[in-house]
N, C-alpha and C. Protein backbone atom coordinates (compact mmCIF):
# COMPACT_ATOMS: atom_id res chain seq x y z
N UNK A 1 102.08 100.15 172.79
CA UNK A 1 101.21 100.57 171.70
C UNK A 1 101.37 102.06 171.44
N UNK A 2 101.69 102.83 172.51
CA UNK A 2 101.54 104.21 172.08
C UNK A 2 102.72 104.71 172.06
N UNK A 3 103.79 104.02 172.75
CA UNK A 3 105.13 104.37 171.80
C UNK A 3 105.49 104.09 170.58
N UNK A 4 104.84 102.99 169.79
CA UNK A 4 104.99 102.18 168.31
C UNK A 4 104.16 103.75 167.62
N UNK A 5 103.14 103.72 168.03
CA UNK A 5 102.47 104.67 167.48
C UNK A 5 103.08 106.11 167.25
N UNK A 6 104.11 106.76 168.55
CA UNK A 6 104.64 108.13 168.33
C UNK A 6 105.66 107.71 167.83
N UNK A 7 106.16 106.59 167.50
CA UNK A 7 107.53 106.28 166.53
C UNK A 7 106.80 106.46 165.22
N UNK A 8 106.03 105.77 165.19
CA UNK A 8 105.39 106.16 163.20
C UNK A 8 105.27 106.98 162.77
N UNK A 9 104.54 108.41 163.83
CA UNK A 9 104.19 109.66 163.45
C UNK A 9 105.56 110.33 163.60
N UNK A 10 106.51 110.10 164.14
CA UNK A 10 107.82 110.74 163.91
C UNK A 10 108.10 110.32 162.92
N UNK A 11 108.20 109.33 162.24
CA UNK A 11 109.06 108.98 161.16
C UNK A 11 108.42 109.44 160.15
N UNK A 12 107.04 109.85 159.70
CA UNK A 12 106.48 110.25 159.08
C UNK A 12 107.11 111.34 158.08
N UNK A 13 107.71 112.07 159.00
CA UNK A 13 108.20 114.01 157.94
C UNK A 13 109.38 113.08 157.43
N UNK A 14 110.54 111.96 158.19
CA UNK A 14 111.62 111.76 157.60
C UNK A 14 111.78 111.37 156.49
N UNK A 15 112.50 111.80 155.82
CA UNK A 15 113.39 111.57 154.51
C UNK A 15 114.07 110.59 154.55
N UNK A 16 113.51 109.08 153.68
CA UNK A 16 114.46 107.64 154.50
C UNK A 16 114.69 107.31 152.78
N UNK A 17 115.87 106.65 153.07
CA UNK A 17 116.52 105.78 151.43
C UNK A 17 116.00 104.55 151.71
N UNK A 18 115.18 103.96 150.75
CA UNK A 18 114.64 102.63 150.61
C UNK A 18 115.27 102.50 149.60
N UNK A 19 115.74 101.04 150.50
CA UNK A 19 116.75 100.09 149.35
C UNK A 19 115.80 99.01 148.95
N UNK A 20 114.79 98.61 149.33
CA UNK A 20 114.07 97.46 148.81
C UNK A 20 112.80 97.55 148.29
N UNK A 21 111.86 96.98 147.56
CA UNK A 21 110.57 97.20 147.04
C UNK A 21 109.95 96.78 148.61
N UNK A 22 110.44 96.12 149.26
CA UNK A 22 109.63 95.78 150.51
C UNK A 22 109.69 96.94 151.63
N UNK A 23 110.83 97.08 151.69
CA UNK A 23 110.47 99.35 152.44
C UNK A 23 109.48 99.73 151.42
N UNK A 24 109.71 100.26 149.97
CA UNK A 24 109.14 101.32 149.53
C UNK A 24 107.20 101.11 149.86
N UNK A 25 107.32 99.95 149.88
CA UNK A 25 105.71 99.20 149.96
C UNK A 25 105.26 99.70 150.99
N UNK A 26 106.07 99.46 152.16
CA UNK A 26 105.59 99.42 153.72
C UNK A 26 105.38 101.06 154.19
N UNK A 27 106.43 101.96 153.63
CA UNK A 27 106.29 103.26 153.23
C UNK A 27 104.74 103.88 152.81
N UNK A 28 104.74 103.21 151.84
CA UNK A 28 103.75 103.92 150.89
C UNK A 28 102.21 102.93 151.35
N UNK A 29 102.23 102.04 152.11
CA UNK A 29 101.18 101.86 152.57
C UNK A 29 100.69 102.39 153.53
N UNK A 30 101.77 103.07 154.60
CA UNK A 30 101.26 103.85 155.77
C UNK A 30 100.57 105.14 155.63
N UNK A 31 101.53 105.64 154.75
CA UNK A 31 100.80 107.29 153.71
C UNK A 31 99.15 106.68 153.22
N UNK A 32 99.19 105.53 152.99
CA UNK A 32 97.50 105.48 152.22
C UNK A 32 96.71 105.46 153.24
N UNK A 33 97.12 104.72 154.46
CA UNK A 33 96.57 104.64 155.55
C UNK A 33 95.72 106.10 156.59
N UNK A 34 96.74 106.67 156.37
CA UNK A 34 96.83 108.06 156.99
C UNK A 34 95.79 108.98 155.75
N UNK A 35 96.12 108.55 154.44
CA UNK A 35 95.10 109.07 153.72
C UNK A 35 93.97 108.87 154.23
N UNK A 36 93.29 107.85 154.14
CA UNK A 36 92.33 107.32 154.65
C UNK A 36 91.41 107.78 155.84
N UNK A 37 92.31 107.69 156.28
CA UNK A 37 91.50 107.99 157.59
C UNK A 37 91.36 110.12 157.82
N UNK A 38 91.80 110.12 156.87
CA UNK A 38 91.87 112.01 156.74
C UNK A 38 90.69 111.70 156.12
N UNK A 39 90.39 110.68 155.19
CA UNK A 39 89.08 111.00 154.22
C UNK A 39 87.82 111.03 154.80
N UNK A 40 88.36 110.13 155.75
CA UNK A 40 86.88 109.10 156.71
C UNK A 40 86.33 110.11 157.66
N UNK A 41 87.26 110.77 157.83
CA UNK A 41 86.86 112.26 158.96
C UNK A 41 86.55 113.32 157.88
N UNK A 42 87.17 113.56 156.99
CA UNK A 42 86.95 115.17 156.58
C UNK A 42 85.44 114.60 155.40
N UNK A 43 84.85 113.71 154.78
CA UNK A 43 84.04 113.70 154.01
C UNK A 43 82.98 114.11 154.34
N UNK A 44 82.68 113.33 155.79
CA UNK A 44 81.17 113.11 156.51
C UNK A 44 80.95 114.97 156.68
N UNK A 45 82.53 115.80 157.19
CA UNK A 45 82.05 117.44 157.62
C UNK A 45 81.88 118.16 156.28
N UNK A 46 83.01 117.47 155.28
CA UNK A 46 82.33 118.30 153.87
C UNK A 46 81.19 117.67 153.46
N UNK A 47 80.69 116.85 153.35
CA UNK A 47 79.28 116.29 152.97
C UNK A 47 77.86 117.28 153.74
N UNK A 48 78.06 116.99 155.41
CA UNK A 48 77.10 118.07 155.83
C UNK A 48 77.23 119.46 155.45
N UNK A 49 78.18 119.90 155.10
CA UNK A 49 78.56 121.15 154.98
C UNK A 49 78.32 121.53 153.51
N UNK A 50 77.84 120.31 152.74
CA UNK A 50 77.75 120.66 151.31
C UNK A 50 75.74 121.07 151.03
N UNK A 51 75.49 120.09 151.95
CA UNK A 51 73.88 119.56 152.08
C UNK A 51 73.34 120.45 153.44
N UNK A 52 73.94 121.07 153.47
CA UNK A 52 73.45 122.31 154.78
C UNK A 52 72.10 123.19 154.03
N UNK A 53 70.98 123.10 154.83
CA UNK A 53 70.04 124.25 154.06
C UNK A 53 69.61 125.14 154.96
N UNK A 54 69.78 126.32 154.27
CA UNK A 54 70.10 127.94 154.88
C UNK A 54 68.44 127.54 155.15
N UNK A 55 68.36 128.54 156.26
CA UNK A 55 67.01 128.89 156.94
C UNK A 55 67.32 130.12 157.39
């Protein structure tokens, strides 16, 4: 599991030629993934951080 895992995040920066709509998919679903979960963490600290009241 956690070698599958440091294989993904390596491949991540690479520059790969997709020859098929079925790479470009599998590609571009991992990027949404990774979006995601950037959102799921950074909202909740900009949200408190928006709704913070000075005292």
């Amino acid at each position: 599991m956690l070698d599958s895992l440091m294989q993904f995040l390596a491949s991540i920066g690479e520059i790969k030629t997709l020859h098929t709509v079925v790479d470009y998919y599998t590609y571009v679903k991992g990027l949404e993934y990774l979006i995601c979960i950037g959102f799921f963490v950074g909202f909740p600290i900009f949200y408190r951080y928006i709704n913070k009241t000075s005292e």
